[in-house]
C-alpha atoms as a PDB file:
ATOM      1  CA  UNK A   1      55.588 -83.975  53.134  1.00  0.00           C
ATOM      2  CA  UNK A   2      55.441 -81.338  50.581  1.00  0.00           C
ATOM      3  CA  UNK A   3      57.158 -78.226  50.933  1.00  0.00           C
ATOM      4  CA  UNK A   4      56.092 -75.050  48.670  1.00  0.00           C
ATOM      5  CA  UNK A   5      58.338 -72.091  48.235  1.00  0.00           C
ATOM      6  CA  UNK A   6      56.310 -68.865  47.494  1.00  0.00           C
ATOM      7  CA  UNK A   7      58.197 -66.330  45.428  1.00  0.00           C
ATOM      8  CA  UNK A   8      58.282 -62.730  47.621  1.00  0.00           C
ATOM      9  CA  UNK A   9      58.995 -59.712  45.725  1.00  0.00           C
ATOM     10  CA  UNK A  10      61.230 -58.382  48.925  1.00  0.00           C
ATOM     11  CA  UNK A  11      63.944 -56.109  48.560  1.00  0.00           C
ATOM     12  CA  UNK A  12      66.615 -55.502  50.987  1.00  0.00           C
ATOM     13  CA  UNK A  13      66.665 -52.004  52.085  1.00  0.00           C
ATOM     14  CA  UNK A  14      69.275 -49.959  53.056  1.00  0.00           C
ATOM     15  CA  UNK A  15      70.280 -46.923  55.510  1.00  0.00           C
ATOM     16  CA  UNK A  16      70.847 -43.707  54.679  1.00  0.00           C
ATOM     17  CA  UNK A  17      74.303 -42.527  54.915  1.00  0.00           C
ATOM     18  CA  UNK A  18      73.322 -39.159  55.606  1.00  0.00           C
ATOM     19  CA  UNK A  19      69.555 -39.890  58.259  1.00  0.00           C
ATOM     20  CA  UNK A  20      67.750 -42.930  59.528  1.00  0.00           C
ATOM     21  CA  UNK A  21      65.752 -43.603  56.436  1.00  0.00           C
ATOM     22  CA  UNK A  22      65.932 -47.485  55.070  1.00  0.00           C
ATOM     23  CA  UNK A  23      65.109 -48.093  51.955  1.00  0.00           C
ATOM     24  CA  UNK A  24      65.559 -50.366  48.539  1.00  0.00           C
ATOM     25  CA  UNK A  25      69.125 -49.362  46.577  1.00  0.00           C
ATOM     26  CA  UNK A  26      66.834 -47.675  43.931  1.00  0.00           C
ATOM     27  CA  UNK A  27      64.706 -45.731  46.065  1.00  0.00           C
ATOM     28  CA  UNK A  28      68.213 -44.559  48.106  1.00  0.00           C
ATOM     29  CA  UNK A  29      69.157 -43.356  45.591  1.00  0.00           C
ATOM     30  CA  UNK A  30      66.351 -41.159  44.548  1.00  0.00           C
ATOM     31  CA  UNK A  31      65.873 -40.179  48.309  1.00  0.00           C
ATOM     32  CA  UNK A  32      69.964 -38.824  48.415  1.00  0.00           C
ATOM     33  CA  UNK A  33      69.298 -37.293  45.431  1.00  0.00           C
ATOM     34  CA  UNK A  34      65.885 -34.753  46.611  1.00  0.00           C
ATOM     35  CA  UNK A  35      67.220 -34.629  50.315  1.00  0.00           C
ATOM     36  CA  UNK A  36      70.707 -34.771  50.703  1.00  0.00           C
ATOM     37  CA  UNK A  37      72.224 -33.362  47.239  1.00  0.00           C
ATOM     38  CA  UNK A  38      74.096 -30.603  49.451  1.00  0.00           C
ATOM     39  CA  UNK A  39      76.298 -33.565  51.240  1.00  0.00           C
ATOM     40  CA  UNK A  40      77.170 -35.684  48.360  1.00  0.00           C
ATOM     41  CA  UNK A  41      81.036 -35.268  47.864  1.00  0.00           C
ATOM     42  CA  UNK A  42      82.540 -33.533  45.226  1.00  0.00           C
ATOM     43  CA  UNK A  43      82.655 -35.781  41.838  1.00  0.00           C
ATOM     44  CA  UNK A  44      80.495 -38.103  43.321  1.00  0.00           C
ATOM     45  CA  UNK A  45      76.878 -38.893  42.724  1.00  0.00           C
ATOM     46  CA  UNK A  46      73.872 -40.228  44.240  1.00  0.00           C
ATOM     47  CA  UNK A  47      73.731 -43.658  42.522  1.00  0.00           C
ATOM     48  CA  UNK A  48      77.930 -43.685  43.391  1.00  0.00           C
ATOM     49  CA  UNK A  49      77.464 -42.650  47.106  1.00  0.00           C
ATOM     50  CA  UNK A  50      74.784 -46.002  47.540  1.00  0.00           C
ATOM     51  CA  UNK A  51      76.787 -48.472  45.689  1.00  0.00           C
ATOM     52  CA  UNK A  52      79.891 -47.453  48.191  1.00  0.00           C
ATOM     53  CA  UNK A  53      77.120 -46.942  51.423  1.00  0.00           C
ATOM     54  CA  UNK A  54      75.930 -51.126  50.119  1.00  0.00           C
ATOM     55  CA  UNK A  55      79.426 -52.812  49.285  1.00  0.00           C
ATOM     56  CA  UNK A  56      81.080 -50.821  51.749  1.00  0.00           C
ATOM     57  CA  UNK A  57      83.886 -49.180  49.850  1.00  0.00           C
ATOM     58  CA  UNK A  58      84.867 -45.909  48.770  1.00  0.00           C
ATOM     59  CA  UNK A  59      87.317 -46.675  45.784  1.00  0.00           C
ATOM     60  CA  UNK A  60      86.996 -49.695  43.104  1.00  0.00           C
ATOM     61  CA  UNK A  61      90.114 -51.719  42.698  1.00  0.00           C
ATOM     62  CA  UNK A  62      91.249 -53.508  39.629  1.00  0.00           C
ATOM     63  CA  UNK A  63      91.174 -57.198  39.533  1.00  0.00           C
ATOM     64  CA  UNK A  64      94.701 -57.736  38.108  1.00  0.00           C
ATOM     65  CA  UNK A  65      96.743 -55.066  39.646  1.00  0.00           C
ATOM     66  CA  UNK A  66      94.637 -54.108  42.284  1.00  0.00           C
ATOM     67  CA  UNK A  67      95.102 -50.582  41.790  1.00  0.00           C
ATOM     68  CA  UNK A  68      92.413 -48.225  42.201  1.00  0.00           C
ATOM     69  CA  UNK A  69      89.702 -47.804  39.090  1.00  0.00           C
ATOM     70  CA  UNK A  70      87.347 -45.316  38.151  1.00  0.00           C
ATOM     71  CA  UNK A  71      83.729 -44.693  38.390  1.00  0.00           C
ATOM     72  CA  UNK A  72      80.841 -45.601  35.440  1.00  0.00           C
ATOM     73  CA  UNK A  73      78.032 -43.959  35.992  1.00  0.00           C
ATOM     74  CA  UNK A  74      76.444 -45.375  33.442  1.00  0.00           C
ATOM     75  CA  UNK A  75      77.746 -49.023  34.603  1.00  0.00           C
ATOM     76  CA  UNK A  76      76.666 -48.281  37.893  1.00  0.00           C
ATOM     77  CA  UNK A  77      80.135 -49.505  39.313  1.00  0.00           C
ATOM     78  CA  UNK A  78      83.658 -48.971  39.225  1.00  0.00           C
ATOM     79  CA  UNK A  79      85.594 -50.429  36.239  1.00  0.00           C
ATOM     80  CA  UNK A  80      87.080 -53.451  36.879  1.00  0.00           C
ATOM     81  CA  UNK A  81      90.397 -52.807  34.789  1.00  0.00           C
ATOM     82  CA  UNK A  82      92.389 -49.905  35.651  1.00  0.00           C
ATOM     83  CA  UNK A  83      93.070 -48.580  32.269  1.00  0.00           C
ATOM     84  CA  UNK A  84      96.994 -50.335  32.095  1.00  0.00           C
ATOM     85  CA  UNK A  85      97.625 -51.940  28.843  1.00  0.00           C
ATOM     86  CA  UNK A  86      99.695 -54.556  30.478  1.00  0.00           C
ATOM     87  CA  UNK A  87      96.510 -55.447  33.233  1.00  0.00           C
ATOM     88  CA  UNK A  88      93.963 -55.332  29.785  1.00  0.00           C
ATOM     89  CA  UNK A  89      96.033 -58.063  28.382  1.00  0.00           C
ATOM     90  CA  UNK A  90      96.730 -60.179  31.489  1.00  0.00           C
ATOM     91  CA  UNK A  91      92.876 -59.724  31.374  1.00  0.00           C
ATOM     92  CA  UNK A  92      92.081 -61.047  27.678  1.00  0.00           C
ATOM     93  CA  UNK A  93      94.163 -63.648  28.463  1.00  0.00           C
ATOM     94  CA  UNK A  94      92.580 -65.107  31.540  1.00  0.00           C
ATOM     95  CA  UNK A  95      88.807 -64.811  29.697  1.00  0.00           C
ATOM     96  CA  UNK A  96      90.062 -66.206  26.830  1.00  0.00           C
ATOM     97  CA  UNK A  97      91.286 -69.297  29.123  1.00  0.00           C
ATOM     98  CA  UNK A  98      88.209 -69.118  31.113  1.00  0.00           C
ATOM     99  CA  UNK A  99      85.671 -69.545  28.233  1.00  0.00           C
ATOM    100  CA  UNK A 100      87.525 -71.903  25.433  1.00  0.00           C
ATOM    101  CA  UNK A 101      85.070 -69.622  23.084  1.00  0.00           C
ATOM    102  CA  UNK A 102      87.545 -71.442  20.334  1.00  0.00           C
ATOM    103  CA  UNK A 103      86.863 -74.778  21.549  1.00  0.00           C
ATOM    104  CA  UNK A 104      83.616 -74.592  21.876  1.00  0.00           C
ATOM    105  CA  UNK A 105      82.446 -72.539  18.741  1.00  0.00           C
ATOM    106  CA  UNK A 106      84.291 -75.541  16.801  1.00  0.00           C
ATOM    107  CA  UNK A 107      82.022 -78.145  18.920  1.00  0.00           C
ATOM    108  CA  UNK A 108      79.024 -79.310  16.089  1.00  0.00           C
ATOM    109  CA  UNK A 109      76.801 -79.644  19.787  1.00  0.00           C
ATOM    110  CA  UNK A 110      77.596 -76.386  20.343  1.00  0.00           C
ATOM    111  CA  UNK A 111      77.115 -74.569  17.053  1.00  0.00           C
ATOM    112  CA  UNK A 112      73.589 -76.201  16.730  1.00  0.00           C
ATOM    113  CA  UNK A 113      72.615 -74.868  20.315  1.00  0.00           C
ATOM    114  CA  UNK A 114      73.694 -71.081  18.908  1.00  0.00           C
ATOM    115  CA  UNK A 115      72.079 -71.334  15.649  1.00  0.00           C
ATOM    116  CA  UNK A 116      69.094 -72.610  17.597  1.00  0.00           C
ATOM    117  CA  UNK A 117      67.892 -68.884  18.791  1.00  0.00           C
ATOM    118  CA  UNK A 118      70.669 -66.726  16.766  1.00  0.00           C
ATOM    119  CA  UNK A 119      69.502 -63.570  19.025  1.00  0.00           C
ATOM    120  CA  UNK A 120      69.776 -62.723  22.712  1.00  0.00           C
ATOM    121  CA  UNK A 121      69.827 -59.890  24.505  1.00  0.00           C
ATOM    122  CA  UNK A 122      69.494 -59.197  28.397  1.00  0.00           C
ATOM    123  CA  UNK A 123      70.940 -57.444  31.693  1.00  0.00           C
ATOM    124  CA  UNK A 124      73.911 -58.825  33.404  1.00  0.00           C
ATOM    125  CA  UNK A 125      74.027 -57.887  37.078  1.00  0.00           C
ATOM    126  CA  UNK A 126      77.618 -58.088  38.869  1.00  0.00           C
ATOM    127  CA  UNK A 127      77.742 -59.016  42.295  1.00  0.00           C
ATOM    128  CA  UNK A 128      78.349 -55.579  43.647  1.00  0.00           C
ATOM    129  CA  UNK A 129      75.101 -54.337  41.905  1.00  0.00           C
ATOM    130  CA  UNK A 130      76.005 -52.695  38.881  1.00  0.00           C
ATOM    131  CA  UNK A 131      74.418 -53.553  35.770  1.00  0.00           C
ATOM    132  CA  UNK A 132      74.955 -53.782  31.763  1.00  0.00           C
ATOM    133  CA  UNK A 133      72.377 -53.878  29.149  1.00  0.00           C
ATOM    134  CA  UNK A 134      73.467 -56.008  26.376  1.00  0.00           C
ATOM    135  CA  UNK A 135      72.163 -57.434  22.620  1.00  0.00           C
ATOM    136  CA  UNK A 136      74.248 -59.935  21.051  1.00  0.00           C
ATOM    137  CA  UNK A 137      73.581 -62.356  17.823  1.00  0.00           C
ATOM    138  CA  UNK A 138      75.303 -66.117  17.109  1.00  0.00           C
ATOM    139  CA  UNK A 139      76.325 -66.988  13.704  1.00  0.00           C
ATOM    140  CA  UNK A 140      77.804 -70.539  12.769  1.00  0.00           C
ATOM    141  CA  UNK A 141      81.742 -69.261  13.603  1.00  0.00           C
ATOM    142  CA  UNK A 142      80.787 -65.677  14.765  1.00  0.00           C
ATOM    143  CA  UNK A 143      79.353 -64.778  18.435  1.00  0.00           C
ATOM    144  CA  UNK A 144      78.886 -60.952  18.531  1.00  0.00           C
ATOM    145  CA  UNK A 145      77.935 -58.701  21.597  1.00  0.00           C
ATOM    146  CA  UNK A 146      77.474 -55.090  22.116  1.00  0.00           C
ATOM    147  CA  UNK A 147      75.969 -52.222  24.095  1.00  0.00           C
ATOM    148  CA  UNK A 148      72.092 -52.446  24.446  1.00  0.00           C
ATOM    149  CA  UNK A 149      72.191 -48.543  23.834  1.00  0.00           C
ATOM    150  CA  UNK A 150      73.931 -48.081  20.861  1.00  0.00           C
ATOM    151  CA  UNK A 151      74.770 -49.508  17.338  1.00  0.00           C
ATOM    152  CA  UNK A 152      76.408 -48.616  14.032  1.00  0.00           C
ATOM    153  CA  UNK A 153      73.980 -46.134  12.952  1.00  0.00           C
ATOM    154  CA  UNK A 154      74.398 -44.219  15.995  1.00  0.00           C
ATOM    155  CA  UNK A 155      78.211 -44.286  15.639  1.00  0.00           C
ATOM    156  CA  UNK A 156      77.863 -43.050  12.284  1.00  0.00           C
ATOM    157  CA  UNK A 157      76.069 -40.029  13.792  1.00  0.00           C
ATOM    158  CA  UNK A 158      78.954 -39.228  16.158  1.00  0.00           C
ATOM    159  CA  UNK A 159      81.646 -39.716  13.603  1.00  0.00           C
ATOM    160  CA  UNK A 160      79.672 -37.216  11.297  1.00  0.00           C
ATOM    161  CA  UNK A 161      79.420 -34.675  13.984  1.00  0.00           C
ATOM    162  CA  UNK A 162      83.247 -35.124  15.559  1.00  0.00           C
ATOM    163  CA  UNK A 163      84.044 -34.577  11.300  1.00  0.00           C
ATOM    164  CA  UNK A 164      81.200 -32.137  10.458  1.00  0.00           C
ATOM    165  CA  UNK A 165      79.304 -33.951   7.653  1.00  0.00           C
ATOM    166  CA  UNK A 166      75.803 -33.776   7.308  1.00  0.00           C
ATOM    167  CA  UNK A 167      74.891 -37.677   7.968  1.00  0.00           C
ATOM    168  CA  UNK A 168      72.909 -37.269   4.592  1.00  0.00           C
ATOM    169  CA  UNK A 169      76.087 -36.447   2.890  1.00  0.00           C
ATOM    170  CA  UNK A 170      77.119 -39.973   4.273  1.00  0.00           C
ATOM    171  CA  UNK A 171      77.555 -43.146   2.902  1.00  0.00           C
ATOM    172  CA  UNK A 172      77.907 -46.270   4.044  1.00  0.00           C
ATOM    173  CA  UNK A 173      78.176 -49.869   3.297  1.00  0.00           C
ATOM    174  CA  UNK A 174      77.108 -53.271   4.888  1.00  0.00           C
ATOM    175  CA  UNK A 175      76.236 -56.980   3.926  1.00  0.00           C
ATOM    176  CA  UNK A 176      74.611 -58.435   7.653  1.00  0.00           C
ATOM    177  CA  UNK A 177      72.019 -57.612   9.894  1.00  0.00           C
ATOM    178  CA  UNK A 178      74.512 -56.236  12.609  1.00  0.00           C
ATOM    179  CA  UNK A 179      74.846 -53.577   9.591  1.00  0.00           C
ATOM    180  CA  UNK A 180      70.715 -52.603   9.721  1.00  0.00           C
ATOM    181  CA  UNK A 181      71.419 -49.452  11.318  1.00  0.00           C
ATOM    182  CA  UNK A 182      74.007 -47.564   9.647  1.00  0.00           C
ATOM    183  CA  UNK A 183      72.265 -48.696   6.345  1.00  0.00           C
ATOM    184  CA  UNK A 184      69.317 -47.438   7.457  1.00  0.00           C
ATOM    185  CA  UNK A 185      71.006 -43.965   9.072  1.00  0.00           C
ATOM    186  CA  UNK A 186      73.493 -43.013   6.257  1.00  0.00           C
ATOM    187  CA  UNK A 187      72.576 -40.404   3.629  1.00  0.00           C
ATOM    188  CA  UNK A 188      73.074 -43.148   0.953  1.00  0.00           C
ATOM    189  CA  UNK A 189      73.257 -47.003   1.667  1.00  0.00           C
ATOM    190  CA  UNK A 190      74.485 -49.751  -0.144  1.00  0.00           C
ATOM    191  CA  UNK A 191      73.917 -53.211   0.794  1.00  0.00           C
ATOM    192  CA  UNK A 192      76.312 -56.252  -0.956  1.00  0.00           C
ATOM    193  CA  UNK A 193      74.379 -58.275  -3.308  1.00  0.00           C
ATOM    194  CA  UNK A 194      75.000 -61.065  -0.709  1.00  0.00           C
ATOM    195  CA  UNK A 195      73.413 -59.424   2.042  1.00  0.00           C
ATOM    196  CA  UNK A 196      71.062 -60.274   4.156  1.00  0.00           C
ATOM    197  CA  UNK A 197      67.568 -59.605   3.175  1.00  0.00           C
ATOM    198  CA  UNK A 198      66.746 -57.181   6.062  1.00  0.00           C
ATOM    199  CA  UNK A 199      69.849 -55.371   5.211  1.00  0.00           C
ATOM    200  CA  UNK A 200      68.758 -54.907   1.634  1.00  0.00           C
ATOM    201  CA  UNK A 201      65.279 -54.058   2.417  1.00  0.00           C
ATOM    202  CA  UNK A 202      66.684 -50.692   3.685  1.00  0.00           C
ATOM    203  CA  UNK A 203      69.279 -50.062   1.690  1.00  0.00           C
ATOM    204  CA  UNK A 204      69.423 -47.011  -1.335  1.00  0.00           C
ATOM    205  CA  UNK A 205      71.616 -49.329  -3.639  1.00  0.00           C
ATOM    206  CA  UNK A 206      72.759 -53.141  -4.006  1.00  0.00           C
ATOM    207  CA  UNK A 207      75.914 -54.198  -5.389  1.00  0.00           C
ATOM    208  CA  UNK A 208      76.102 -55.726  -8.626  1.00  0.00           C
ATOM    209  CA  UNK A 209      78.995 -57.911  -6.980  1.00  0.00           C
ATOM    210  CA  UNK A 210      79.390 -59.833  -3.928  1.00  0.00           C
ATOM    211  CA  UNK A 211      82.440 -58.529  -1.251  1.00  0.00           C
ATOM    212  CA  UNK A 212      84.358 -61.686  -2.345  1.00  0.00           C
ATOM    213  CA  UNK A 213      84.256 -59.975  -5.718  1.00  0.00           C
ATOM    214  CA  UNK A 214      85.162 -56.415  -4.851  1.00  0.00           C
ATOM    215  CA  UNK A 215      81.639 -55.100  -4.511  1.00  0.00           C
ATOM    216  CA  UNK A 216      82.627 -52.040  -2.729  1.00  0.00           C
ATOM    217  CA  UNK A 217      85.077 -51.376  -5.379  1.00  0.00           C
ATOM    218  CA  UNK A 218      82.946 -51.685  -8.311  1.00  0.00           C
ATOM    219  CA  UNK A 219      80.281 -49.486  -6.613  1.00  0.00           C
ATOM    220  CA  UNK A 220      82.662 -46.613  -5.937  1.00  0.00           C
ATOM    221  CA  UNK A 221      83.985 -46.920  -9.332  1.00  0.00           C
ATOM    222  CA  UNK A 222      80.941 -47.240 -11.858  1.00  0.00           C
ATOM    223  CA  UNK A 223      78.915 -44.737  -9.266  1.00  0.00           C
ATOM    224  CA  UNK A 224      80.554 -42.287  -7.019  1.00  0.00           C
ATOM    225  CA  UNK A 225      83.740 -41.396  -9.566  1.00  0.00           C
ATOM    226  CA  UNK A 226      81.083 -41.391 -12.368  1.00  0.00           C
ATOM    227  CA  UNK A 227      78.963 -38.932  -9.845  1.00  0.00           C
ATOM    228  CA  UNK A 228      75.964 -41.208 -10.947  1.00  0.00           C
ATOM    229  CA  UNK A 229      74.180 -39.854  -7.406  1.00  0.00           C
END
């Protein structure tokens, strides 16, 4: 006998906190939004008020301490550290066990599954609902992660308004492709002569030298104390 599992697209729904109405976690919280914003505690939010009516909790507790933790709205969930520097290292030090990234990144098996699809990017969901965007890129001995949502270019653009500097009256410098966007954002750009080729297809200037041969260096001195620009 042959049994065939049809994928559903159901969605659990959920009540209300504040009327009868069921519906899926997204639509909750669009519905608490239009109907119920005048009941929504202070400091709290719509999107906060469903992920406490759906894991039944009002307060997120840290898992070293288990002291409370704040909100992310943009997480979607309450942080999972509470902001101790003593819990953030107990912390490093249990991933660090967890993973053996060290172990691994020196296992030849390993290496070759990385190199075989350098990029990756995705959504991790926690248990509790809350999600992450995330982009990250392997490299032989490097394995690098960040926020889906930003990048060095748009840090560059904070840093020049926190500082008050035109971001064309910026310059920057970079040598690999996690370096694409602040090449491509600064005012002036200067790729290493040993960057990578996507870096240097954006970039205002290339090195004469590598960075193993003071690149950066050279630059500054033969261009910017010269005021070549």
């Amino acid at each position: 006998m042959q049994i065939v599992l049809e994928k559903t697209n159901y969605q659990k729904k959920y009540k209300c906190p504040y009327c009868d109405k069921r519906d899926t976690r997204q639509n909750l919280v669009s519905h608490i939004a239009d109907d119920h914003e005048d009941m929504i505690p202070k400091d709290y939010t719509p999107l906060r008020v469903v992920f406490n009516t759906v894991n039944k909790k009002d307060h997120g507790n840290c898992i070293i301490c288990k002291g409370e933790t704040k909100w992310d709205e943009n997480k979607g969930r309450y942080d999972r550290l509470c902001g101790k520097k003593s819990c953030h290292d107990k912390y490093v030090k249990m991933a660090h066990a967890n993973t053996r990234i060290e172990e691994r990144m020196r296992d030849p098996e390993f290496q070759q599954k990385m190199l075989a699809g350098r990029s990756i990017s995705g959504e991790y969901k926690f248990s509790d609902g809350g999600r992450v965007s995330y982009v990250g890129s392997y490299e032989k001995n490097l394995l690098e992660f960040m926020d889906k949502d930003t990048n060095k270019g748009s840090g560059l653009k904070i840093a020049c308004d926190i500082l008050g500097i035109p971001v064309k009256s910026s310059m920057a410098f970079g040598d690999t492709t996690n370096d694409y966007s602040l090449i491509e954002t600064a005012g002036i750009g200067v790729c290493m002569i040993n960057g990578t080729d996507d870096v240097k297809e954006v970039a205002d200037h290339i090195t004469k030298y590598t960075n193993n041969e003071d690149g950066f260096y050279h630059f500054i001195q033969e261009n910017v104390f010269k005021k070549t620009f």
